[in-house]
PDB file of N, CA and C in Angstrom:
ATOM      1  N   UNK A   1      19.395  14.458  93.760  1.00  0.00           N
ATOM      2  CA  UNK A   1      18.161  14.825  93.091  1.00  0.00           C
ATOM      3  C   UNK A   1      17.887  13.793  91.998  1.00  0.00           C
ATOM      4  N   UNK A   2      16.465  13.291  91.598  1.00  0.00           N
ATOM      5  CA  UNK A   2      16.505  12.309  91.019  1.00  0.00           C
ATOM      6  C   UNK A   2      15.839  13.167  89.920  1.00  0.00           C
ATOM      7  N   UNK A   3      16.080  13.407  88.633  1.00  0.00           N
ATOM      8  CA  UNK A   3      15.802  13.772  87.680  1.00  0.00           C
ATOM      9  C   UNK A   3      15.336  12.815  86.476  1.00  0.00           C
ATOM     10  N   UNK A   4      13.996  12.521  86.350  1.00  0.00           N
ATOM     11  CA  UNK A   4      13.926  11.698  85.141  1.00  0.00           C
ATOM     12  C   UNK A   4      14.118  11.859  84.002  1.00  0.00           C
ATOM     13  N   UNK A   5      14.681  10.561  83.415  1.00  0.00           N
ATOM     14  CA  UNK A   5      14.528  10.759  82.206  1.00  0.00           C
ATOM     15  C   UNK A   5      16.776  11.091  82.021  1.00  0.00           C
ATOM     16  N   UNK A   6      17.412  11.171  83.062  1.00  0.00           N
ATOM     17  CA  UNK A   6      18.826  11.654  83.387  1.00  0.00           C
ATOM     18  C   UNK A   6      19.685  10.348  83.603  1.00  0.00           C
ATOM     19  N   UNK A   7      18.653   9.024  84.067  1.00  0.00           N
ATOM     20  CA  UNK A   7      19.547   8.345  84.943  1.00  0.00           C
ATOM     21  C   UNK A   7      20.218   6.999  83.524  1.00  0.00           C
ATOM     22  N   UNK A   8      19.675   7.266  82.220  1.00  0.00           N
ATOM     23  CA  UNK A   8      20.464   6.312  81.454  1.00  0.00           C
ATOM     24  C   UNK A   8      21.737   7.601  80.983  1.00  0.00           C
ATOM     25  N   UNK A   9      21.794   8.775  80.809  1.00  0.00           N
ATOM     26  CA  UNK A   9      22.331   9.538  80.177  1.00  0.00           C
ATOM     27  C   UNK A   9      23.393   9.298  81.678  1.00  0.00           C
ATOM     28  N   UNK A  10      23.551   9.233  83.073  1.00  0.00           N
ATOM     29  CA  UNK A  10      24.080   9.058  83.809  1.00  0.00           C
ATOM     30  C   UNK A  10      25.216   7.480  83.982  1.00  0.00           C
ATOM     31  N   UNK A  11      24.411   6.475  83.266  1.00  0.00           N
ATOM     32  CA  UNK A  11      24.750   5.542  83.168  1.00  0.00           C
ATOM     33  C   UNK A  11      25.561   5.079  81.692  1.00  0.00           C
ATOM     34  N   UNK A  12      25.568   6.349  80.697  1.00  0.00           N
ATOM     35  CA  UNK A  12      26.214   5.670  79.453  1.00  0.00           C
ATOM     36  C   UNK A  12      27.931   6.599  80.084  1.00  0.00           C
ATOM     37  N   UNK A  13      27.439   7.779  80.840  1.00  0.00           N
ATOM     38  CA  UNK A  13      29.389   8.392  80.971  1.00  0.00           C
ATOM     39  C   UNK A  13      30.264   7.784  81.711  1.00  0.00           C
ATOM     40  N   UNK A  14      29.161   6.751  82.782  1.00  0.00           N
ATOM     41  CA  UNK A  14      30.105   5.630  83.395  1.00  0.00           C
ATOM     42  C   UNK A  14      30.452   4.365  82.718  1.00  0.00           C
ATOM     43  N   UNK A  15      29.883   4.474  81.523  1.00  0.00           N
ATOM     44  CA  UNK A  15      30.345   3.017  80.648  1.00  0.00           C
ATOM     45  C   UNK A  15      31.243   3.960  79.748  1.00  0.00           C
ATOM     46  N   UNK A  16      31.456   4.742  79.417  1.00  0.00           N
ATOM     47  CA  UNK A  16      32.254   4.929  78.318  1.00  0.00           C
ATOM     48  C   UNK A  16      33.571   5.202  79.264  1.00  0.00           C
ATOM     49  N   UNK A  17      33.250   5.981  80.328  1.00  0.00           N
ATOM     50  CA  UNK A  17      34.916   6.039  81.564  1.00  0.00           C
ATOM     51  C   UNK A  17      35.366   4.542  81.686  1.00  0.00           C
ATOM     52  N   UNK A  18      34.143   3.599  81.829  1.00  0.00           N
ATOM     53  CA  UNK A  18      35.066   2.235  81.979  1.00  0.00           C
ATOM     54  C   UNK A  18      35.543   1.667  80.777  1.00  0.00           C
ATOM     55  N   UNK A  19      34.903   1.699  79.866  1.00  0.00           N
ATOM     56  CA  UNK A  19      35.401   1.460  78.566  1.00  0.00           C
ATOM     57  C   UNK A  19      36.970   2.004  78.147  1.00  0.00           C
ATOM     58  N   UNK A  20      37.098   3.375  78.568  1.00  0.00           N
ATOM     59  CA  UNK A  20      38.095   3.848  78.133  1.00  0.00           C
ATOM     60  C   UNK A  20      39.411   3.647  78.680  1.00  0.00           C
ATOM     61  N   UNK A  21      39.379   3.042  80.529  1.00  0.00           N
ATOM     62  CA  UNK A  21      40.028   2.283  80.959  1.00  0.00           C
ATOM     63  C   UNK A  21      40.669   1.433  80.877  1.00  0.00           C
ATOM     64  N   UNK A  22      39.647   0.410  80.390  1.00  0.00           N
ATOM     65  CA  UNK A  22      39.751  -0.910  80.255  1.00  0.00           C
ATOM     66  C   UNK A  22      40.817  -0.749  78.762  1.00  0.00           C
ATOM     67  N   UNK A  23      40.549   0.012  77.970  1.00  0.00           N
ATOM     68  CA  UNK A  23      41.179   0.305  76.501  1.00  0.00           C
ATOM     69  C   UNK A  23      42.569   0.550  76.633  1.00  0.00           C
ATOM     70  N   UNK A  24      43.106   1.378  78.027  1.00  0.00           N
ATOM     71  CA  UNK A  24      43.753   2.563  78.168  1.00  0.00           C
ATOM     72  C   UNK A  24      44.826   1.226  79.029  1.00  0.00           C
ATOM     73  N   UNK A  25      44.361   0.289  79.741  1.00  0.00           N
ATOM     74  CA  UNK A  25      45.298  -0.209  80.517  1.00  0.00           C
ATOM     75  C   UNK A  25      45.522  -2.008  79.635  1.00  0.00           C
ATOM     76  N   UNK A  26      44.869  -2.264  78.419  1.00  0.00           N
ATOM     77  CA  UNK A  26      45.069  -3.208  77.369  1.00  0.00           C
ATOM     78  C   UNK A  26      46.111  -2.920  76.538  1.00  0.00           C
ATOM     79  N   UNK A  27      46.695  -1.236  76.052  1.00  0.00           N
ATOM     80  CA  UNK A  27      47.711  -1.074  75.227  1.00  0.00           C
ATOM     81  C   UNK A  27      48.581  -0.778  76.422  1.00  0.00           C
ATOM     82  N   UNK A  28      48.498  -0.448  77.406  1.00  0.00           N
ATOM     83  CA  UNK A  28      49.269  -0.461  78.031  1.00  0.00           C
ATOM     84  C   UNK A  28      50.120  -1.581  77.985  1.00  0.00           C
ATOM     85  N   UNK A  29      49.348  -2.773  78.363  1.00  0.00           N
ATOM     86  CA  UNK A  29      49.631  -3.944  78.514  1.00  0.00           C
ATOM     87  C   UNK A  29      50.493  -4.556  77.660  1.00  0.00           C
ATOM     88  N   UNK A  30      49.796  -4.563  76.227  1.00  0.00           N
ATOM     89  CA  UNK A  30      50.642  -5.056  74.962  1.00  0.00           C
ATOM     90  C   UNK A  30      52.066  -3.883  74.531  1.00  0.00           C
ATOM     91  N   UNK A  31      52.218  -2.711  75.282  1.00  0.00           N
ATOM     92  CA  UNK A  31      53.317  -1.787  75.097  1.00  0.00           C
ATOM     93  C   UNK A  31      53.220  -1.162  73.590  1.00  0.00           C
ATOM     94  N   UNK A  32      51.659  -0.710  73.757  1.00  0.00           N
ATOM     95  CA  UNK A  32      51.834   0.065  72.490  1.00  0.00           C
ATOM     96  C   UNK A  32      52.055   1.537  72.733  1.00  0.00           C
ATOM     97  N   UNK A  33      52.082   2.187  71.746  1.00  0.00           N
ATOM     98  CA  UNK A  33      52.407   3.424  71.590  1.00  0.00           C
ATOM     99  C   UNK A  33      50.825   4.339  71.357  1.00  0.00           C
ATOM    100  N   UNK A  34      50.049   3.878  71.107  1.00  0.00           N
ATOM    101  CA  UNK A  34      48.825   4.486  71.319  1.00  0.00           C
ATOM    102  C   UNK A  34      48.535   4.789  72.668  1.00  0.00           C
ATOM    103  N   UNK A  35      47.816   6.092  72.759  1.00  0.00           N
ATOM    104  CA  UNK A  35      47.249   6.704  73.848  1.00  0.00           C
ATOM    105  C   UNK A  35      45.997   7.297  73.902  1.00  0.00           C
ATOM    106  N   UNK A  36      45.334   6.722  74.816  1.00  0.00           N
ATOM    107  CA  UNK A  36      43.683   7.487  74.972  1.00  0.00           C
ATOM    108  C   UNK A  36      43.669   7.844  76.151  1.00  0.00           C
ATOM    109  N   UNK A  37      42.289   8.685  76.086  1.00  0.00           N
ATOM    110  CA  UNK A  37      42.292   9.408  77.188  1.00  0.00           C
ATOM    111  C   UNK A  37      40.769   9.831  77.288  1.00  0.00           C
ATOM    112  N   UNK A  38      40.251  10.013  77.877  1.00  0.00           N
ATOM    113  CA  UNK A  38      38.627  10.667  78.052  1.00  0.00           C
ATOM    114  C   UNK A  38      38.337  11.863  78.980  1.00  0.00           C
ATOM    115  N   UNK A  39      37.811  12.934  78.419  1.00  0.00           N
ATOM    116  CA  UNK A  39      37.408  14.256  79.244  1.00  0.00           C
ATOM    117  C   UNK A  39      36.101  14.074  80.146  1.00  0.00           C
ATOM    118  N   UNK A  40      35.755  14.687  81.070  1.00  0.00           N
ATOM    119  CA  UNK A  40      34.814  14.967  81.417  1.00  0.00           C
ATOM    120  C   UNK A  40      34.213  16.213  82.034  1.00  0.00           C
ATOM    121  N   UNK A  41      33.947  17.023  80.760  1.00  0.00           N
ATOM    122  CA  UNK A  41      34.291  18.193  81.231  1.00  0.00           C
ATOM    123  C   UNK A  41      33.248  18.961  82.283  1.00  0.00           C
ATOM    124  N   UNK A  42      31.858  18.633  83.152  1.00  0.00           N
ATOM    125  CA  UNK A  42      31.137  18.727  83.460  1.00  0.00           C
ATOM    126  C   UNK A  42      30.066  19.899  83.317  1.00  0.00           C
ATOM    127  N   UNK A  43      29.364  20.469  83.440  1.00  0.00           N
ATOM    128  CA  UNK A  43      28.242  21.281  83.162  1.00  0.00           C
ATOM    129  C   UNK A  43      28.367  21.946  81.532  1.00  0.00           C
ATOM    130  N   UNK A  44      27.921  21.389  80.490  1.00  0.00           N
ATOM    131  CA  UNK A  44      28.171  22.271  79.504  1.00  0.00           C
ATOM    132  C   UNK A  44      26.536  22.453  78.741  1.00  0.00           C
ATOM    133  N   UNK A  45      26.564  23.710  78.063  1.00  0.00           N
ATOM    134  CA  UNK A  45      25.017  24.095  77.603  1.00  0.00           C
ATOM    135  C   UNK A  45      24.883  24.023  76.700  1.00  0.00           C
ATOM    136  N   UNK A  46      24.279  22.297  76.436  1.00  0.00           N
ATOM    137  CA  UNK A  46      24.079  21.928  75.518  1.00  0.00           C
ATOM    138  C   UNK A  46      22.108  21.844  75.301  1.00  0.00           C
ATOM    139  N   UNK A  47      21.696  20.938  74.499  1.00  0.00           N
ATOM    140  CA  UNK A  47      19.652  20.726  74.283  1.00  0.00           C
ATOM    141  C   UNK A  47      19.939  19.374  74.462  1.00  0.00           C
ATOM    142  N   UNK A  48      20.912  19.159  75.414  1.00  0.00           N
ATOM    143  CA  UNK A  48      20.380  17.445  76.222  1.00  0.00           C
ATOM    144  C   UNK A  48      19.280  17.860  76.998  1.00  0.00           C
ATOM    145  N   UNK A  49      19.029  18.488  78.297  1.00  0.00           N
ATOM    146  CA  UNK A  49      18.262  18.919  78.935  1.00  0.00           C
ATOM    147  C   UNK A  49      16.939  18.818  78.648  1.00  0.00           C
ATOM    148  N   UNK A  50      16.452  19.526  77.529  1.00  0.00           N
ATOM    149  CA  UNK A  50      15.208  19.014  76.786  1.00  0.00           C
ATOM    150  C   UNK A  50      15.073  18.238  75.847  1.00  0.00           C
ATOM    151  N   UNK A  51      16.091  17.590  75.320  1.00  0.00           N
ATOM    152  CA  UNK A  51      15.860  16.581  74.566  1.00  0.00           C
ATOM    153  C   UNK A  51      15.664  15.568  75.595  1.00  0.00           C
ATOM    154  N   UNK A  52      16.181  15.036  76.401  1.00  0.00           N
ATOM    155  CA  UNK A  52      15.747  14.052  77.673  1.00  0.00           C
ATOM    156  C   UNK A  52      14.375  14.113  78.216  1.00  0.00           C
ATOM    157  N   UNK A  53      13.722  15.460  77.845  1.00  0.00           N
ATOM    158  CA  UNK A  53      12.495  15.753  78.613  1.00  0.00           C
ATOM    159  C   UNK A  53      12.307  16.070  79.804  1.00  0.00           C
ATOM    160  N   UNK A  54      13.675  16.693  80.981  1.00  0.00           N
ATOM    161  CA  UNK A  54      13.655  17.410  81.872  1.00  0.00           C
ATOM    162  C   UNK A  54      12.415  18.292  81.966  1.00  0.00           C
ATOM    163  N   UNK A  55      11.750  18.222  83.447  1.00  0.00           N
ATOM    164  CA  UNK A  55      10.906  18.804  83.661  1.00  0.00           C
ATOM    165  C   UNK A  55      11.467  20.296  83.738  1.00  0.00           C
ATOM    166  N   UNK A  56      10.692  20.932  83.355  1.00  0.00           N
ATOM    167  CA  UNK A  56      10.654  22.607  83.164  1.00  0.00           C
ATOM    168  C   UNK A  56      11.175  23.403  85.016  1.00  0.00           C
ATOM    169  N   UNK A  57      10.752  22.989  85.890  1.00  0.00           N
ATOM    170  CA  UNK A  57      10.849  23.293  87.141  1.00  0.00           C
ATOM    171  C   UNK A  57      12.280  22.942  87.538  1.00  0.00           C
ATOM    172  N   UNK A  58      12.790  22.294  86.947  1.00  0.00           N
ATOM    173  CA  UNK A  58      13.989  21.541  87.040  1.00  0.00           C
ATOM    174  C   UNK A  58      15.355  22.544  86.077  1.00  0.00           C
ATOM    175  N   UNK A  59      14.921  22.882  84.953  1.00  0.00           N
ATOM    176  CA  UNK A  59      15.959  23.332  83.670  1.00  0.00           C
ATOM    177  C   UNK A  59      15.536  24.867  84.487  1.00  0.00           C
ATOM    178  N   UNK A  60      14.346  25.612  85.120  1.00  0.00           N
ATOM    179  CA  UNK A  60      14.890  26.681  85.832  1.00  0.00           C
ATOM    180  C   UNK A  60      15.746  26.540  87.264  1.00  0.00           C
ATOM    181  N   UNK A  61      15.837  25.526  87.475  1.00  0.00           N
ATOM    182  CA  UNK A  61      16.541  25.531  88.638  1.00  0.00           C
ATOM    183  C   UNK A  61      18.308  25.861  88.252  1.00  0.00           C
ATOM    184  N   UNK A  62      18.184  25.409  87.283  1.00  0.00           N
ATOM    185  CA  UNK A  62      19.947  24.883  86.736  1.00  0.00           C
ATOM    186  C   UNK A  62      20.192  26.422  85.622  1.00  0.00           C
ATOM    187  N   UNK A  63      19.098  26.534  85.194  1.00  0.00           N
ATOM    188  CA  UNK A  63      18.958  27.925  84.488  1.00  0.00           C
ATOM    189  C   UNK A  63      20.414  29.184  84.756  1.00  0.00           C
ATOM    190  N   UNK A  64      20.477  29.630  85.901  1.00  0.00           N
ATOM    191  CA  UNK A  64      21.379  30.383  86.176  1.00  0.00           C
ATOM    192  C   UNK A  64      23.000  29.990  87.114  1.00  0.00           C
ATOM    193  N   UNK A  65      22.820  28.540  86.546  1.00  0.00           N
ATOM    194  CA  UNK A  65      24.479  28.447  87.403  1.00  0.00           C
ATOM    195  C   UNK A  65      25.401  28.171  86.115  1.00  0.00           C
ATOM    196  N   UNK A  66      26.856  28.606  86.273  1.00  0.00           N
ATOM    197  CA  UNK A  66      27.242  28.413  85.535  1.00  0.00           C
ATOM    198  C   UNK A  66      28.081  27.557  84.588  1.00  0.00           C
ATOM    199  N   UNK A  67      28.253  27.512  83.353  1.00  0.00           N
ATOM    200  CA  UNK A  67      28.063  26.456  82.539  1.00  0.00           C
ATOM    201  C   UNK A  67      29.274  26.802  81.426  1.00  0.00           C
ATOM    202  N   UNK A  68      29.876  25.602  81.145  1.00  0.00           N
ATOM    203  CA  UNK A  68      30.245  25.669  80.058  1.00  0.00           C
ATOM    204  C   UNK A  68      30.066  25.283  78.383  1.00  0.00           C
ATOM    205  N   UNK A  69      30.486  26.265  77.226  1.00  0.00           N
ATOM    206  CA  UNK A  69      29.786  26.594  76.035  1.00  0.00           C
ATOM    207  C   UNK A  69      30.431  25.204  74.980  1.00  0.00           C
ATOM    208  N   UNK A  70      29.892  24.663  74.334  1.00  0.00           N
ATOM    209  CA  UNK A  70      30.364  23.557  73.389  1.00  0.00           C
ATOM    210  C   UNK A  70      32.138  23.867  73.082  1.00  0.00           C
ATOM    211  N   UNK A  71      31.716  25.143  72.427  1.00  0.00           N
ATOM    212  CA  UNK A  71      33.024  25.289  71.989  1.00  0.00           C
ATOM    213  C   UNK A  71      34.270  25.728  72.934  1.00  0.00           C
ATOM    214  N   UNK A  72      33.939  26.101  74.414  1.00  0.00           N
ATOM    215  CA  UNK A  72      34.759  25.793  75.301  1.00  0.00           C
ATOM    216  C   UNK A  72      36.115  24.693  75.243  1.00  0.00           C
ATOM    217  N   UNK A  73      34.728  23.740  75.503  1.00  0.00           N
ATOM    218  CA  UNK A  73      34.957  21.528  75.359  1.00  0.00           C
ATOM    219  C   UNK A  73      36.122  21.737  73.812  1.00  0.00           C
ATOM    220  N   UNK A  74      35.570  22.179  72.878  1.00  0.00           N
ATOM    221  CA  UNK A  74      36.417  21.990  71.995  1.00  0.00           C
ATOM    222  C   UNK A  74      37.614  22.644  71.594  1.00  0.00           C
ATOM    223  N   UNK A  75      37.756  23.884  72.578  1.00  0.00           N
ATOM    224  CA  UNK A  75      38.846  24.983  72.582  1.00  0.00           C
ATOM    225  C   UNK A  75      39.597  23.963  73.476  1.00  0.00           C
ATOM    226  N   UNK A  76      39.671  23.481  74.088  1.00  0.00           N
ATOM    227  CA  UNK A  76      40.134  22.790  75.360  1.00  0.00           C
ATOM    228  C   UNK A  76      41.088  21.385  74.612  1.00  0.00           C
ATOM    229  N   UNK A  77      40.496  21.118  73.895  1.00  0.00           N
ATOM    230  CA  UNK A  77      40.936  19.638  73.193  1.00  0.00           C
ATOM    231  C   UNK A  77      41.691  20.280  72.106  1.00  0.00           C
ATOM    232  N   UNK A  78      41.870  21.080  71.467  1.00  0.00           N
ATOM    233  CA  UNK A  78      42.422  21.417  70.591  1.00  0.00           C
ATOM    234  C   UNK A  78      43.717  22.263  71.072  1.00  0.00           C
TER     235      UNK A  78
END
C-alpha cells in the first residue's frame, strides 16, 4: 500500500538500522566493550499518523488493529 506522505518516515528506520550496524560491527572490530543495539518494535499508537498527514480513509483502515502503547516500547527497554 502506498501511503503518502509514509515513504521518508519508511526510509529514515532503514538508515538508522544501518547506521546502527555499521556502529555495532566498528566496536566490534576495535574490541570494545560498548554495546548497541536497536528495537523495532512495530505498530505503536503514536500522532505520527497525522502528523505525516495520512489520509483519513487510511488512519480508519488501521483504526482497529492492534497496536502497541508508548509506554509499552518503554516498559520493554527498561
Amino acid at each position: 500500500m502506498n501511503v503518502p506522505g509514509l515513504a521518508m518516515y519508511t526510509a529514515t528506520k532503514h538508515a538508522v538500522t544501518a547506521l546502527t550496524e555499521g556502529l555495532r560491527k566498528e566496536l566490534t572490530q576495535l574490541k570494545s566493550k560498548i554495546r548497541i543495539t536497536s528495537i523495532s518494535p512495530g505498530a505503536v499508537d503514536t500522532q505520527i499518523a497525522v502528523a505525516t498527514g495520512i489520509p483519513e480513509e487510511i488512519l480508519k483502515m488501521v483504526k482497529n488493529r492492534p497496536m502497541m502503547e508508548s509506554k509499552d516500547v518503554t516498559n520493554a527497554l527498561i
